[in-house]
Protein backbone atom coordinates (compact mmCIF):
# COMPACT_ATOMS: atom_id res chain seq x y z
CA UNK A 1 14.15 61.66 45.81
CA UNK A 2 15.82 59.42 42.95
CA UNK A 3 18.98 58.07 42.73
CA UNK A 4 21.58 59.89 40.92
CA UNK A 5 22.75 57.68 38.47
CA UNK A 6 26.47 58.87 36.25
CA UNK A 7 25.67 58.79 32.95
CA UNK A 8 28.20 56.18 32.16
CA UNK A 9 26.68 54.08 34.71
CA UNK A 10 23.58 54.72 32.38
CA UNK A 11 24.90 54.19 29.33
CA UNK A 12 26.56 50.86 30.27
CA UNK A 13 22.79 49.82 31.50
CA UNK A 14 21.30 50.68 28.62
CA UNK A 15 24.15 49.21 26.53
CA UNK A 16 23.84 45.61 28.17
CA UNK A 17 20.22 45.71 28.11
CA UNK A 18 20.74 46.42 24.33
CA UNK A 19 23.03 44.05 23.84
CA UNK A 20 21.12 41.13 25.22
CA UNK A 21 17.87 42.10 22.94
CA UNK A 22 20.54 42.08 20.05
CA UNK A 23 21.81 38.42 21.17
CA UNK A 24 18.06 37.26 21.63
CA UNK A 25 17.45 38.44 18.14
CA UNK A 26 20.30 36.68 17.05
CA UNK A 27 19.40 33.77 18.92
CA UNK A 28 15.85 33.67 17.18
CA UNK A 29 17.29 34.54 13.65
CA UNK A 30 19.27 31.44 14.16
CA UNK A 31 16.71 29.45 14.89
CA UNK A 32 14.46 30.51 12.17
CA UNK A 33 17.04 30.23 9.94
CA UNK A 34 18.01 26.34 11.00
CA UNK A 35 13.73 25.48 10.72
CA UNK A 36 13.66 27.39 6.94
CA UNK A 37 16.39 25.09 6.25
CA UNK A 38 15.35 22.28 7.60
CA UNK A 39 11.51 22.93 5.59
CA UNK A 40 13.55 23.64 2.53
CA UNK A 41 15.46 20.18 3.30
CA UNK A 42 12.38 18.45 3.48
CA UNK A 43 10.55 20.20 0.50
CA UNK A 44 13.40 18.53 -1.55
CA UNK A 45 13.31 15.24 0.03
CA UNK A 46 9.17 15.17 -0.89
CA UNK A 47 10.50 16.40 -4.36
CA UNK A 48 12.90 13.88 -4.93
CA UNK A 49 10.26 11.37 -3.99
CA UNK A 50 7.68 12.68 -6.12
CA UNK A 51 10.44 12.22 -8.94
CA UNK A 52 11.47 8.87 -8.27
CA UNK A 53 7.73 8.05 -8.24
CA UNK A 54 6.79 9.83 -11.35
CA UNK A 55 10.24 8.09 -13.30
CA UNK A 56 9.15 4.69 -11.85
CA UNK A 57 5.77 5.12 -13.69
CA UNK A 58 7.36 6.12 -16.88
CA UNK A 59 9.54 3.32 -16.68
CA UNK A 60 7.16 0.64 -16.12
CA UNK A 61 3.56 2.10 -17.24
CA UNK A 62 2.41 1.08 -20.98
CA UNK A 63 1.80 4.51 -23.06
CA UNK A 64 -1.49 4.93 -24.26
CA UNK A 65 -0.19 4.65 -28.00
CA UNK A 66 1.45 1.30 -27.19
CA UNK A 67 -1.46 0.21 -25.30
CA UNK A 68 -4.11 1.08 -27.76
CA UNK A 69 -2.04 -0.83 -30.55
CA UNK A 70 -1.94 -3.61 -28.45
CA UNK A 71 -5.82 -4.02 -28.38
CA UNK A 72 -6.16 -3.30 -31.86
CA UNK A 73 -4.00 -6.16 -32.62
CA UNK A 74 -5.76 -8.56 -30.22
CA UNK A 75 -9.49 -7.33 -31.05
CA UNK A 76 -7.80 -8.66 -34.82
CA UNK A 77 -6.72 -11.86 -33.81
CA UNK A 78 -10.00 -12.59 -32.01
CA UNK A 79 -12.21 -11.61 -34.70
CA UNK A 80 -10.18 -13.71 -37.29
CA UNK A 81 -10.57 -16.79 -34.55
CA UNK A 82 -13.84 -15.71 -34.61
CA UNK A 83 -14.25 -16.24 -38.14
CA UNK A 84 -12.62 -19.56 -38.23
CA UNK A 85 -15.27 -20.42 -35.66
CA UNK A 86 -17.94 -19.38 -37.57
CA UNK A 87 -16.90 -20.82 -41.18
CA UNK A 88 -15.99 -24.25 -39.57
CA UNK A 89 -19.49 -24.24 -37.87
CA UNK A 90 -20.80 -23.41 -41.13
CA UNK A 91 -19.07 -26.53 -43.19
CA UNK A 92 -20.13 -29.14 -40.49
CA UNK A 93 -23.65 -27.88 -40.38
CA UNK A 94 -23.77 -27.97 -44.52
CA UNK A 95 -21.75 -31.18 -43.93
CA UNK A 96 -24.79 -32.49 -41.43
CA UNK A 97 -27.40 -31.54 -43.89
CA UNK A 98 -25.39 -33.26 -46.97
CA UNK A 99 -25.24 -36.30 -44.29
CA UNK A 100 -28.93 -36.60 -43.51
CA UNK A 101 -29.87 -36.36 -47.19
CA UNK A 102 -28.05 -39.50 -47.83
CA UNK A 103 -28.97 -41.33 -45.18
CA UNK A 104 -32.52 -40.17 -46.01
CA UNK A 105 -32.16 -41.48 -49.88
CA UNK A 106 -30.37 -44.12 -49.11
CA UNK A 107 -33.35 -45.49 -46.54
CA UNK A 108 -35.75 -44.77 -49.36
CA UNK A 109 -33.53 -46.92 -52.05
C-alpha cells in the first residue's frame, strides 16, 4: 500500500510548498510593481515633454489677436502706397496730356 506519512511530516510539506507559492507571488508582485512604476515613470517623462513642447509654442508662436492686427496694419500701409501709386500716376498722365497740348499749339503757332 501507501506510505505512512506523520502528519507533521505532512504539514511541513505542505507548509514549504506553500511557502514557495507565497515567495513566487511575492516575487511577481515585485515585479509588477517595479514595470507599473517604471510605465508611470515614463507617462511623466512623455508629460513633461508634451509640456515643454506646448510652453515652447506659447512662448514663441504669434496669437491670433496679435497676428490679425498685424495684417490689418500692413493691408493699411499697402493700400495707402497703393494710393500714392495711383494719384502720382494720375498727375503725370494729366501732366502728359497738359504736355502734348502745348507742344500741339505751339507747332500750330
Amino acid at each position: 500500500m501507501g506510505e505512512v506519512v506523520s502528519l507533521r511530516e505532512y504539514v511541513d510539506t505542505r507548509f514549504a510548498s506553500q511557502e514557495k507559492a507565497v515567495e513566487s507571488a511575492l516575487t511577481s508582485a515585485k515585479e509588477a510593481v517595479i514595470k507599473a512604476e517604471m510605465a508611470t515613470e515614463r507617462r511623466f517623462e512623455n508629460s513633461n515633454e508634451w509640456r515643454n513642447t506646448v510652453e515652447t509654442l506659447q512662448r514663441t508662436y504669434m496669437p491670433r489677436t496679435e497676428a490679425m492686427q498685424l495684417s490689418a496694419s500692413l493691408t493699411e500701409k499697402i493700400e495707402a502706397v497703393q494710393k500714392m501709386l495711383w494719384i502720382g500716376m494720375g498727375v503725370m498722365l494729366a501732366f502728359e496730356f497738359f504736355l502734348g497740348i502745348v507742344l500741339v499749339l505751339w507747332k500750330h503757332t
